[in-house]
Protein backbone atom coordinates (compact mmCIF):
# COMPACT_ATOMS: atom_id res chain seq x y z
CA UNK A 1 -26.43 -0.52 -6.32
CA UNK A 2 -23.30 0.42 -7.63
CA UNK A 3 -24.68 3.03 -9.94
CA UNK A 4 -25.11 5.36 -6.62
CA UNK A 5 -22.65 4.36 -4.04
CA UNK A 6 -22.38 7.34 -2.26
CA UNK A 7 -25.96 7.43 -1.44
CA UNK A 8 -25.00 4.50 1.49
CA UNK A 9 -22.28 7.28 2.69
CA UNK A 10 -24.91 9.87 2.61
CA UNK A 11 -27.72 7.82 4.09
CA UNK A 12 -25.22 6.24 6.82
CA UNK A 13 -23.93 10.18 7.47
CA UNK A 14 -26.95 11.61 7.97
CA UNK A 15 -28.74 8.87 9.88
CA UNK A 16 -31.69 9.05 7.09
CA UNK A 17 -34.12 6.33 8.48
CA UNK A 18 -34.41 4.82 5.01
CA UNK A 19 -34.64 1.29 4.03
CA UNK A 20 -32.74 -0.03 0.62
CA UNK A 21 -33.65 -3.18 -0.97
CA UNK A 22 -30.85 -4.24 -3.31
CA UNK A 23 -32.08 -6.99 -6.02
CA UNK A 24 -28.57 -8.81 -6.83
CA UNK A 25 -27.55 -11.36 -9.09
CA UNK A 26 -23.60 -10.90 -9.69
CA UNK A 27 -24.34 -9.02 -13.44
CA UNK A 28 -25.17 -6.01 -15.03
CA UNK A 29 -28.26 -8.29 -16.23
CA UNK A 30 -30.17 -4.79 -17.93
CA UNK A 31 -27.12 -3.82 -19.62
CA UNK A 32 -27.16 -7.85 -20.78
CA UNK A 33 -30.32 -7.71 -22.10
CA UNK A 34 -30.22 -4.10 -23.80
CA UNK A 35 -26.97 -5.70 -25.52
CA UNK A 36 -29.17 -8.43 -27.20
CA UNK A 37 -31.88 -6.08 -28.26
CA UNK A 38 -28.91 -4.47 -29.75
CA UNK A 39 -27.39 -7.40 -31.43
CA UNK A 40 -24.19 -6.81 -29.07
CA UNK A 41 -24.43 -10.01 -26.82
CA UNK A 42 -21.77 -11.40 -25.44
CA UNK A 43 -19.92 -7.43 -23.79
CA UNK A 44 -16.93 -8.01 -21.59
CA UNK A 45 -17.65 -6.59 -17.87
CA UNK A 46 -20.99 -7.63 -17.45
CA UNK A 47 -20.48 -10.15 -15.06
CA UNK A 48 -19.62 -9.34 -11.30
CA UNK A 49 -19.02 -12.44 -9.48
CA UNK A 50 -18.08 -11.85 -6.11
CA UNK A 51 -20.01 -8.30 -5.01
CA UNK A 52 -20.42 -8.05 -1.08
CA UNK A 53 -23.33 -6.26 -1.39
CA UNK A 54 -23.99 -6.30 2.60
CA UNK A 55 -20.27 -5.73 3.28
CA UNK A 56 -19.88 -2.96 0.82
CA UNK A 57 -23.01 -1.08 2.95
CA UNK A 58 -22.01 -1.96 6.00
CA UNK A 59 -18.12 -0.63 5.10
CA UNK A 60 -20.39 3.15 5.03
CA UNK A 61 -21.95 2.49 8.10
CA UNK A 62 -25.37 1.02 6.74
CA UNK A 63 -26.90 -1.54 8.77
CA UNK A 64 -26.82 -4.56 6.43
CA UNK A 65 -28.22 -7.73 5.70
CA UNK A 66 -28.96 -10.70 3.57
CA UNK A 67 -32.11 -12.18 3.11
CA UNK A 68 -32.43 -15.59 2.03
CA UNK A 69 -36.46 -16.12 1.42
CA UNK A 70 -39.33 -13.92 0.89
CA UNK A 71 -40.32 -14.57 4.39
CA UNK A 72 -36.77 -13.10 5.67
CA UNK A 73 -37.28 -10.21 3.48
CA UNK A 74 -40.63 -9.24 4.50
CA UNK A 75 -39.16 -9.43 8.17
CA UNK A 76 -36.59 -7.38 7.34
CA UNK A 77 -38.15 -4.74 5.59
CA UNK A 78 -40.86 -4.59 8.40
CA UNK A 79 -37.74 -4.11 10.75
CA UNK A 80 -35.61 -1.72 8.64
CA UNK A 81 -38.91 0.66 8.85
CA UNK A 82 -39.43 0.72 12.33
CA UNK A 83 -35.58 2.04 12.31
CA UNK A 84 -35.67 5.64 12.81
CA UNK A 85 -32.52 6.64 13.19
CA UNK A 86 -30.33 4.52 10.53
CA UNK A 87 -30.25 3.16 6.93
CA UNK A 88 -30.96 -0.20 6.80
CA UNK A 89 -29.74 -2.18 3.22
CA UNK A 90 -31.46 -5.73 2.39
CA UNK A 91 -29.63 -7.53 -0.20
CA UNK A 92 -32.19 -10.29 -1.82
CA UNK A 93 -29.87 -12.26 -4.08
CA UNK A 94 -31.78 -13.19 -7.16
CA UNK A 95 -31.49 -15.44 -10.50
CA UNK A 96 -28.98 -14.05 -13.27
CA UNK A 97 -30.62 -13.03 -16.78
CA UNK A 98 -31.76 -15.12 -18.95
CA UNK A 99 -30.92 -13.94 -22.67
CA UNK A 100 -33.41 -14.93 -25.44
CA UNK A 101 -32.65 -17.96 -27.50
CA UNK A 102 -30.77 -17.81 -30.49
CA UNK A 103 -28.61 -14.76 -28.65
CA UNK A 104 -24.99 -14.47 -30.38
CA UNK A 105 -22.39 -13.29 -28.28
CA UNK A 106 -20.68 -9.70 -29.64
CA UNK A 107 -17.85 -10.25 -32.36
CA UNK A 108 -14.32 -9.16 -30.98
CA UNK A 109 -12.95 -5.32 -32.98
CA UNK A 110 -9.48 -5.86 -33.26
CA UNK A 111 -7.47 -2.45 -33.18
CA UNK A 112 -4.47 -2.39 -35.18
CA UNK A 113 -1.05 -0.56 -34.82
């Protein structure tokens, strides 16, 4: 979500009937597991405890909220859509990423003076 940001201010701005479904689980999980593809487990600033995903949306005007099952987020969804004059966000918190077995975190690069 945080990639694009300003698309909530847009979407809120413009009334764009649109409905977002945000998949969060507190990390940059991709970046995670492109790291240990890459041998470079373990980066600092990959975790993001503490996001208010529905907060953060509805701080641009997006109508926000949490879903808790799959039930909840069908109902949502099905709800969001029959909006037609608002941006509705659905935040469906999710498990964090798993890395593979064996994964070794990054070693530290010390820069001298």
């Amino acid at each position: 979500m945080h990639y694009a940001i300003t698309a909530l201010w847009t979407a809120a701005a413009y009334r764009i009937p649109l409905t977002i479904v945000v998949c969060s689980n507190g990390e940059y999980g991709v970046l995670k597991q492109f790291g240990a593809l890459e041998h470079t487990a373990g980066v600092p600033g990959l975790d993001l405890p503490g996001l208010d995903i529905v907060g953060t949306a509805a701080s641009y005007g997006v109508q926000a909220y949490e879903a808790h099952d799959s039930e909840e987020v069908v109902e949502l969804f099905r709800s969001g859509i029959e909006q037609h004059d608002r941006p509705t966000l659905i935040n469906v918190p999710i498990n964090r990423v798993t890395l593979p077995a064996g994964t070794q975190a990054a070693k530290p690069v010390h820069v001298g003076a």
